[in-house]
C-alpha atoms as a PDB file:
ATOM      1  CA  UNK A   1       0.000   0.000   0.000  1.00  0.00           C
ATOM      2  CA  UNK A   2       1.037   3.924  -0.343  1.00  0.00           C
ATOM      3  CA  UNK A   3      -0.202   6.685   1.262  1.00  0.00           C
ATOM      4  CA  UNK A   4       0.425  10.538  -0.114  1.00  0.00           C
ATOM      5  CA  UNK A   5       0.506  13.412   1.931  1.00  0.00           C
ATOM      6  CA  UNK A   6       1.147  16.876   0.678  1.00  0.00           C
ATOM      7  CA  UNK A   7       3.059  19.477   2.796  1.00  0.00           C
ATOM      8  CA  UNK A   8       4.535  22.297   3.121  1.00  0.00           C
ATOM      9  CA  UNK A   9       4.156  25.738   1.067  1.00  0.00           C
ATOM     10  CA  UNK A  10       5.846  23.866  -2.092  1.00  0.00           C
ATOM     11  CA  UNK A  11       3.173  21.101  -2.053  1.00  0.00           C
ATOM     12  CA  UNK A  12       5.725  18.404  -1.877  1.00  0.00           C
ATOM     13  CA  UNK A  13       4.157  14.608  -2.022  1.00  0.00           C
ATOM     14  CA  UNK A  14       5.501  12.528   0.524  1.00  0.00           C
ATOM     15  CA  UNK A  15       4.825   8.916   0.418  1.00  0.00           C
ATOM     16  CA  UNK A  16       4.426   5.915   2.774  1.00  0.00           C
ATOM     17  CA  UNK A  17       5.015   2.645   1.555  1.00  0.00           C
ATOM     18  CA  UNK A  18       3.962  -0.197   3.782  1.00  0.00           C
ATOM     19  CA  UNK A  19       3.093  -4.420   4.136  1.00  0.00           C
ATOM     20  CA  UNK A  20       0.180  -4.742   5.497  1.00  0.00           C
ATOM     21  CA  UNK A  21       1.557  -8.286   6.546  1.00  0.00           C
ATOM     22  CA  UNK A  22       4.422  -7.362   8.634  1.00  0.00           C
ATOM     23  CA  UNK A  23       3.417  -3.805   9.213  1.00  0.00           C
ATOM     24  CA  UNK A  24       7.223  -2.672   8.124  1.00  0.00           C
ATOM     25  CA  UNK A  25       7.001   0.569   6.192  1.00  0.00           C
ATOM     26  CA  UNK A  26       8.828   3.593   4.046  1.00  0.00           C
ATOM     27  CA  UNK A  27       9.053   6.990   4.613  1.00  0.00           C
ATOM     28  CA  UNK A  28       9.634   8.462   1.585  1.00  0.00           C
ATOM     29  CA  UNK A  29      10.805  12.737   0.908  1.00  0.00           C
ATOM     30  CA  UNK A  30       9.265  13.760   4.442  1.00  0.00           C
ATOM     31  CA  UNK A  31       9.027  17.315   3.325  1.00  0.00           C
ATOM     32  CA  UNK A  32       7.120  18.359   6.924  1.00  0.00           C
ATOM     33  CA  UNK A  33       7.468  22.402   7.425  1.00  0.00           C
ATOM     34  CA  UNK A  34       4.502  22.539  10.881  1.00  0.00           C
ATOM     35  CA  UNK A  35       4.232  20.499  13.717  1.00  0.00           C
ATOM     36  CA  UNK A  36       0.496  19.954  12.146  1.00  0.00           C
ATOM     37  CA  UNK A  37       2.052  18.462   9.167  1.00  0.00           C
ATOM     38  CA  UNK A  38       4.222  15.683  11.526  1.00  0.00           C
ATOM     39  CA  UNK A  39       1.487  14.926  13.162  1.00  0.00           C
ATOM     40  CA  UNK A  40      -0.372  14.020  10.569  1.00  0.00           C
ATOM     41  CA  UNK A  41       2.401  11.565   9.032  1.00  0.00           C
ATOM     42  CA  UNK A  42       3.410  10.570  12.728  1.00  0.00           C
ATOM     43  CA  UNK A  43      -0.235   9.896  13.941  1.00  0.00           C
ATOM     44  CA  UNK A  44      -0.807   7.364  10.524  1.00  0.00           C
ATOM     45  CA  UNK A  45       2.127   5.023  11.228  1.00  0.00           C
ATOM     46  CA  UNK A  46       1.005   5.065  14.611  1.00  0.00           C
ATOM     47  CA  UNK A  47      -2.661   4.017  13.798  1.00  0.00           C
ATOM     48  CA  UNK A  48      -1.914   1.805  11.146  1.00  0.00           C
ATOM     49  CA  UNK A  49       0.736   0.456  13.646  1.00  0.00           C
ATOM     50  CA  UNK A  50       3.537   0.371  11.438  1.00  0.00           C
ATOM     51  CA  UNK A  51       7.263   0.103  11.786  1.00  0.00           C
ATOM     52  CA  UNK A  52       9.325   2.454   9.815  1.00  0.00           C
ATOM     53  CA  UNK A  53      12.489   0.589   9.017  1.00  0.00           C
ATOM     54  CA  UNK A  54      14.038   3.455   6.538  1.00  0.00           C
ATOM     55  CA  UNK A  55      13.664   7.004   5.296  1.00  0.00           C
ATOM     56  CA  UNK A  56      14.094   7.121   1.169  1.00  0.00           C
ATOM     57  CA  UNK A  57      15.174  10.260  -0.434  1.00  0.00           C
ATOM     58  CA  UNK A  58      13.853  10.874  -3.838  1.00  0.00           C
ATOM     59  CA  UNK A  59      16.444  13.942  -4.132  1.00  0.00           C
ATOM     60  CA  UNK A  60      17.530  16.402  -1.713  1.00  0.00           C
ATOM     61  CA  UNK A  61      15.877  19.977  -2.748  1.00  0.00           C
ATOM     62  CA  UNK A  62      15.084  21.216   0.126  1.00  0.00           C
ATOM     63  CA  UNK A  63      11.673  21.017   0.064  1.00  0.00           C
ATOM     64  CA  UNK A  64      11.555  17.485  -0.195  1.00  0.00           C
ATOM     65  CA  UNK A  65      13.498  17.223   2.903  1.00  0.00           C
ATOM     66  CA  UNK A  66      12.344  19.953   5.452  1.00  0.00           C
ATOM     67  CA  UNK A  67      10.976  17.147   7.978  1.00  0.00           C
ATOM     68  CA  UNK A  68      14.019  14.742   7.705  1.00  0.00           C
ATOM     69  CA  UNK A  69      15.951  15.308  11.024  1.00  0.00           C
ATOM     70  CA  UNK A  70      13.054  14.874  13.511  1.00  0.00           C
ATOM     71  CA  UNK A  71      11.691  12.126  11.327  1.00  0.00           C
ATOM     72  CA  UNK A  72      15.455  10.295  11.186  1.00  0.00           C
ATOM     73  CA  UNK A  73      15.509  10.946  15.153  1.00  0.00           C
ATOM     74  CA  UNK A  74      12.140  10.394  15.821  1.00  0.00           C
ATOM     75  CA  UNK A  75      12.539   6.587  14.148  1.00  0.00           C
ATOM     76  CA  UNK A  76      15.906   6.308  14.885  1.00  0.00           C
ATOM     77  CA  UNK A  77      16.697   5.579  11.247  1.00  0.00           C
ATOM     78  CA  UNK A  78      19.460   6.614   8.871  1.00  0.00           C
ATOM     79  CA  UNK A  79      18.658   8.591   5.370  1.00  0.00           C
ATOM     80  CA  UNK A  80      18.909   6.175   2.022  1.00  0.00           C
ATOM     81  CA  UNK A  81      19.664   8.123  -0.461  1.00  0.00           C
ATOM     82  CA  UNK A  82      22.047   8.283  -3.756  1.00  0.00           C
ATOM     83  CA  UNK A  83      25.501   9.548  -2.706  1.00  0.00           C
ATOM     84  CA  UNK A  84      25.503  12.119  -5.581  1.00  0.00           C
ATOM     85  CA  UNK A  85      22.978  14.066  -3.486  1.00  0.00           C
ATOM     86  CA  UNK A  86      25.110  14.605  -0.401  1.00  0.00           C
ATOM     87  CA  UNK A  87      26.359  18.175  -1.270  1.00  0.00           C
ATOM     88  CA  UNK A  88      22.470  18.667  -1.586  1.00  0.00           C
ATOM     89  CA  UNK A  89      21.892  17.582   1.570  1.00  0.00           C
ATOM     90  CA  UNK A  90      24.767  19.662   3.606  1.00  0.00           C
ATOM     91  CA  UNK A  91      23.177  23.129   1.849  1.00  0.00           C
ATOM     92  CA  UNK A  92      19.580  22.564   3.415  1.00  0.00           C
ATOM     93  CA  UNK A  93      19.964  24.917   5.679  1.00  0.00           C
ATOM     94  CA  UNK A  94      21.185  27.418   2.994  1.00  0.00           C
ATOM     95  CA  UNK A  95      18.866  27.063   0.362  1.00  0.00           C
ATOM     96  CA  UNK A  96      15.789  27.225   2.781  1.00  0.00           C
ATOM     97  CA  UNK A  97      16.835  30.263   4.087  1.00  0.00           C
ATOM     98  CA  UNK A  98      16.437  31.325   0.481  1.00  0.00           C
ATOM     99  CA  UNK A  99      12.739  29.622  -0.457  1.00  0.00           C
ATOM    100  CA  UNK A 100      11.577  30.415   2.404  1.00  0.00           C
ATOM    101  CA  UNK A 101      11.731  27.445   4.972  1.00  0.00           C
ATOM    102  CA  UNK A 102      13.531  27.259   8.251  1.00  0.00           C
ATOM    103  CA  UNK A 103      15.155  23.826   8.264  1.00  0.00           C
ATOM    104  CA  UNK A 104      17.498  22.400  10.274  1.00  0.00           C
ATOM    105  CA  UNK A 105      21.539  21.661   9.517  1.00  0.00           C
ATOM    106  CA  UNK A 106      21.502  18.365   7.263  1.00  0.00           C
ATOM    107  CA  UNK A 107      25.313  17.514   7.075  1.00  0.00           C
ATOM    108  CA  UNK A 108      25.438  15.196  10.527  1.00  0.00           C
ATOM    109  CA  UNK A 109      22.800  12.882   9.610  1.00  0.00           C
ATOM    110  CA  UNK A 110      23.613   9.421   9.431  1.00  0.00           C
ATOM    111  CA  UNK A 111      22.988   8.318   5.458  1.00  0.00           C
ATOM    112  CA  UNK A 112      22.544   5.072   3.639  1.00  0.00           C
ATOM    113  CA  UNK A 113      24.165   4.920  -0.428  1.00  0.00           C
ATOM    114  CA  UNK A 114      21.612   3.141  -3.115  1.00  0.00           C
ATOM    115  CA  UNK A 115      22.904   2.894  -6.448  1.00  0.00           C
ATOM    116  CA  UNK A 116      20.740   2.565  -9.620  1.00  0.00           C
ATOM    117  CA  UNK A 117      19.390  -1.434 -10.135  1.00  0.00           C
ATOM    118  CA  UNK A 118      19.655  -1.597  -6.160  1.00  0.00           C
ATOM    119  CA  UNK A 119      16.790  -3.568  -4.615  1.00  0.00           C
ATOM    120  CA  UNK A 120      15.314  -2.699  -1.113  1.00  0.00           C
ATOM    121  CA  UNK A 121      12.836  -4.457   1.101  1.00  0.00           C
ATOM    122  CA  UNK A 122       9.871  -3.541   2.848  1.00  0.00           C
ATOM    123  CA  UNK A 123       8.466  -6.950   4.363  1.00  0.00           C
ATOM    124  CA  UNK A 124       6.950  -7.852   1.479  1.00  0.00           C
ATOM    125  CA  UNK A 125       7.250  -5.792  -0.963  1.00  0.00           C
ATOM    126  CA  UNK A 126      10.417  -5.034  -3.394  1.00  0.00           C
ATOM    127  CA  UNK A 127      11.761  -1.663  -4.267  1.00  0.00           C
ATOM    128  CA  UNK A 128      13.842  -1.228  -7.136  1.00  0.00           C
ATOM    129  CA  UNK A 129      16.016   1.817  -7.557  1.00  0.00           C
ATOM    130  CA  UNK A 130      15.855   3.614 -10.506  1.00  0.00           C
ATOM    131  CA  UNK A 131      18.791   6.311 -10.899  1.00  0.00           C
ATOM    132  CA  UNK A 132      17.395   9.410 -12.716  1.00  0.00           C
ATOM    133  CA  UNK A 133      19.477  12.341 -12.716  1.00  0.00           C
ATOM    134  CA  UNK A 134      18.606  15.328 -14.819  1.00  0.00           C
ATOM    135  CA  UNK A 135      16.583  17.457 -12.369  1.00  0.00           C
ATOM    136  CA  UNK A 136      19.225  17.395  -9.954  1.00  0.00           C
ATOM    137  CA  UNK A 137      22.593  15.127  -8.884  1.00  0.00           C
ATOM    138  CA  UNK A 138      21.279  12.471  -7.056  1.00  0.00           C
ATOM    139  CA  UNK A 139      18.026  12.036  -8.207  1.00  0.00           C
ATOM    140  CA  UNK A 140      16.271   8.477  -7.834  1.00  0.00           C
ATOM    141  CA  UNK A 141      13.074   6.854  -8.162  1.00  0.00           C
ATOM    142  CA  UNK A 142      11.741   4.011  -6.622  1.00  0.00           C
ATOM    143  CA  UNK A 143       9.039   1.366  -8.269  1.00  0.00           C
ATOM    144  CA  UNK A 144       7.133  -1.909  -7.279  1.00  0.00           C
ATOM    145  CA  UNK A 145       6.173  -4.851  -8.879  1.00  0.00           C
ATOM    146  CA  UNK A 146       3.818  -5.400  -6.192  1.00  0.00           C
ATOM    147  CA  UNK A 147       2.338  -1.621  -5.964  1.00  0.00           C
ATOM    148  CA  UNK A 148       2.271  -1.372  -9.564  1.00  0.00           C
ATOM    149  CA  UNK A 149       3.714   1.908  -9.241  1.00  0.00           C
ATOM    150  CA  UNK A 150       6.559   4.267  -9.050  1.00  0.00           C
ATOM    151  CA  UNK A 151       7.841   7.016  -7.147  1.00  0.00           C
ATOM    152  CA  UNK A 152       9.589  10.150  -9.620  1.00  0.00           C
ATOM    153  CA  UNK A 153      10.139  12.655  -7.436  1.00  0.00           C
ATOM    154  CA  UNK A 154      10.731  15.665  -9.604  1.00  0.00           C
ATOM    155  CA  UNK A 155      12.080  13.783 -12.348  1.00  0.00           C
ATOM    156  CA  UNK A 156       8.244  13.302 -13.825  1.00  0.00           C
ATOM    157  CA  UNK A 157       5.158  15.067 -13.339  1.00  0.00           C
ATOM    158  CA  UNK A 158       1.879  14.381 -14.861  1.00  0.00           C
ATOM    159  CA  UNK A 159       2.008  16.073 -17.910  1.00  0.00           C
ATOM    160  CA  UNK A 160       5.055  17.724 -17.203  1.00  0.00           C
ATOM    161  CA  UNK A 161       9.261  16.818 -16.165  1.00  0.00           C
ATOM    162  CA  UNK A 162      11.228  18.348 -13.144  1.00  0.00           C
ATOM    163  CA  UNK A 163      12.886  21.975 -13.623  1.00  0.00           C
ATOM    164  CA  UNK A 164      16.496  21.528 -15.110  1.00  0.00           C
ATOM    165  CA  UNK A 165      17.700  25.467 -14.180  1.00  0.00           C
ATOM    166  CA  UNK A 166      19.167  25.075 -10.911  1.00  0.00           C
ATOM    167  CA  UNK A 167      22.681  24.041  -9.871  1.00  0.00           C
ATOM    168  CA  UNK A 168      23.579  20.169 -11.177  1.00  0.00           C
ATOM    169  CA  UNK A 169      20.338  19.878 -13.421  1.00  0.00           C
ATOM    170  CA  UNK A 170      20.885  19.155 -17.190  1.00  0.00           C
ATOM    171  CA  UNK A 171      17.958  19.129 -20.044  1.00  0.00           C
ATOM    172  CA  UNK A 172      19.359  16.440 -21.832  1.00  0.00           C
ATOM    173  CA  UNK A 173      20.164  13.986 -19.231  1.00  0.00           C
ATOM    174  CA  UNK A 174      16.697  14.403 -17.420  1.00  0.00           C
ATOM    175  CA  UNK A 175      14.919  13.117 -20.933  1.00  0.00           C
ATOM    176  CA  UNK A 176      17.292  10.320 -21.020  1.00  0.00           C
ATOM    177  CA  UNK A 177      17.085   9.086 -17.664  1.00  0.00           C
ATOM    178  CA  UNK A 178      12.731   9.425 -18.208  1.00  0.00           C
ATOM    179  CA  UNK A 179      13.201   7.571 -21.139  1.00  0.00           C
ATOM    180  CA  UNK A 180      15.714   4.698 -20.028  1.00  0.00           C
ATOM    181  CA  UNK A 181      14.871   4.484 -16.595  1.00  0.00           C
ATOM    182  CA  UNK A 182      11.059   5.281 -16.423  1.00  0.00           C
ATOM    183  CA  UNK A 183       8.856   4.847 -19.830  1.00  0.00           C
ATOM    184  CA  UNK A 184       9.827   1.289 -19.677  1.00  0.00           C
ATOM    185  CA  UNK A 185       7.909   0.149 -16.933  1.00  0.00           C
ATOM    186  CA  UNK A 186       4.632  -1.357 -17.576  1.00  0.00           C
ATOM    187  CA  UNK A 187       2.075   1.371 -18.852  1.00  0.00           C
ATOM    188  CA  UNK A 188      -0.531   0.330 -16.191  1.00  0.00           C
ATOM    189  CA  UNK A 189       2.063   1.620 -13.170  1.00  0.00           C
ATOM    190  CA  UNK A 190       0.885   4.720 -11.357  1.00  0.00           C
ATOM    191  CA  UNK A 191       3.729   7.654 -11.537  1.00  0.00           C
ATOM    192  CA  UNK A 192       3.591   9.188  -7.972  1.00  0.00           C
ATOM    193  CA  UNK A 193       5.727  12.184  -8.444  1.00  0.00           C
ATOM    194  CA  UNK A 194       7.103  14.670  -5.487  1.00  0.00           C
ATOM    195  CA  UNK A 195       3.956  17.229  -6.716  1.00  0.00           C
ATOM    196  CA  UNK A 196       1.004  17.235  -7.874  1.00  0.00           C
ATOM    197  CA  UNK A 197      -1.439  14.247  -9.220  1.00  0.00           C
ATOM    198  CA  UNK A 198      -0.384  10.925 -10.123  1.00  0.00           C
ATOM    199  CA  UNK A 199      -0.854   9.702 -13.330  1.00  0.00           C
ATOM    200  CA  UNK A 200       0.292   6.427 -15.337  1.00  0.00           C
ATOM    201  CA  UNK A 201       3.009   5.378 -17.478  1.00  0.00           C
ATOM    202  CA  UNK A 202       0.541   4.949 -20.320  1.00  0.00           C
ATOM    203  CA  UNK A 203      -0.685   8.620 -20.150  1.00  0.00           C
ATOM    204  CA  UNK A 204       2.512  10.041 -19.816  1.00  0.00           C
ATOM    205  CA  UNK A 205       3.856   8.000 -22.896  1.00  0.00           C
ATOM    206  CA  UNK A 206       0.899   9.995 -24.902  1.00  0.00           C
ATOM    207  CA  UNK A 207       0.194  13.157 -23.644  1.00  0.00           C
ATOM    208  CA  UNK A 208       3.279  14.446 -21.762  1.00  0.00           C
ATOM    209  CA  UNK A 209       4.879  16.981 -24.375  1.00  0.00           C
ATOM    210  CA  UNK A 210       8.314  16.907 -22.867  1.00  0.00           C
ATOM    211  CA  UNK A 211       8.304  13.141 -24.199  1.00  0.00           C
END
């Protein structure tokens, strides 16, 4: 199963992934700005009496990120993530004093490396790590067999791709990594991106005008 929520003032989808069987779960982009906002992720784990066993990163913008340390130290969990996203990570604090959120220092967290073709666990469910950079260094997706879906962060939108004008993003490599890395999943998969509505692999394949 996945739940969305949407937070902050960027409207940045985060995503929990969880096995209903063994209860284990996924945090994934906790992009939390108000204590309103963790509560509402923090009080659905706790009613659907899940286990969070790791925090994914689908990039580290700092909007996708805002809620990471109290969710890593509320859990106790280190931050998975693609190592080309560190330097990301460390200027949190910077860039939010820029767009406008007050975010905590990054650089001391304890992280986790996934590399593209990398396949993670969550009871029972398999996660397969799809390396999409293009939108930023160190941007990943994540899809399931068994959700019939994938997570694209701010590599793919409905209708739309992720902005390629900020520091490390690249036009050329963003519609490359879409097309190897994404498009090639089955066309029935849901795309779950880091904003906005989901859509499907199909529907992207024939109406998004970037592809």
């Amino acid at each position: 199963m996945i739940k969305q929520f949407t937070f902050n003032h960027f409207g940045v989808n985060c995503y929990v992934v969880y096995d209903e069987v063994s209860r284990q779960c996924a945090i994934v982009d906790p992009g939390m700005e108000a204590s309103y906002e963790d509560a509402q992720l923090y009080q659905f784990i706790s009613s659907k009496e899940l286990s969070p066993i790791m925090i994914l990163l689908t990039h580290a913008h700092v909007d996708h990120i805002c809620g990471l340390r109290q969710t890593a130290e509320r859990y106790n969990l280190p931050v998975t993530m693609h190592s080309d996203g560190v330097k990301l990570l460390g200027q949190a604090e910077a860039y939010g004093s820029i767009m406008g959120f007050s975010v905590d220092n990054m650089k001391d967290l304890n992280t986790v490396f996934v590399n593209d073709g990398e396949k993670l666990t969550i009871g029972n469910i398999d996660v397969d790590c799809l390396y999409c950079p293009g939108h930023c260094p160190g941007s990943i997706c994540y899809s399931s067999a068994e959700e019939e879906a994938v997570i694209t962060g701010d590599a793919l939108f409905q209708g739309s791709i992720g902005r390629t004008d900020l520091p490390g993003g690249d036009y050329q490599t963003l519609i490359l990594s879409i097309k190897e890395k994404i498009l090639p999943l089955p066309d029935n998969y849901l795309v779950l991106p880091g904003h906005g509505e989901h859509s499907t692999i199909i529907d992207e394949k024939k109406y998004n005008p970037f592809l």
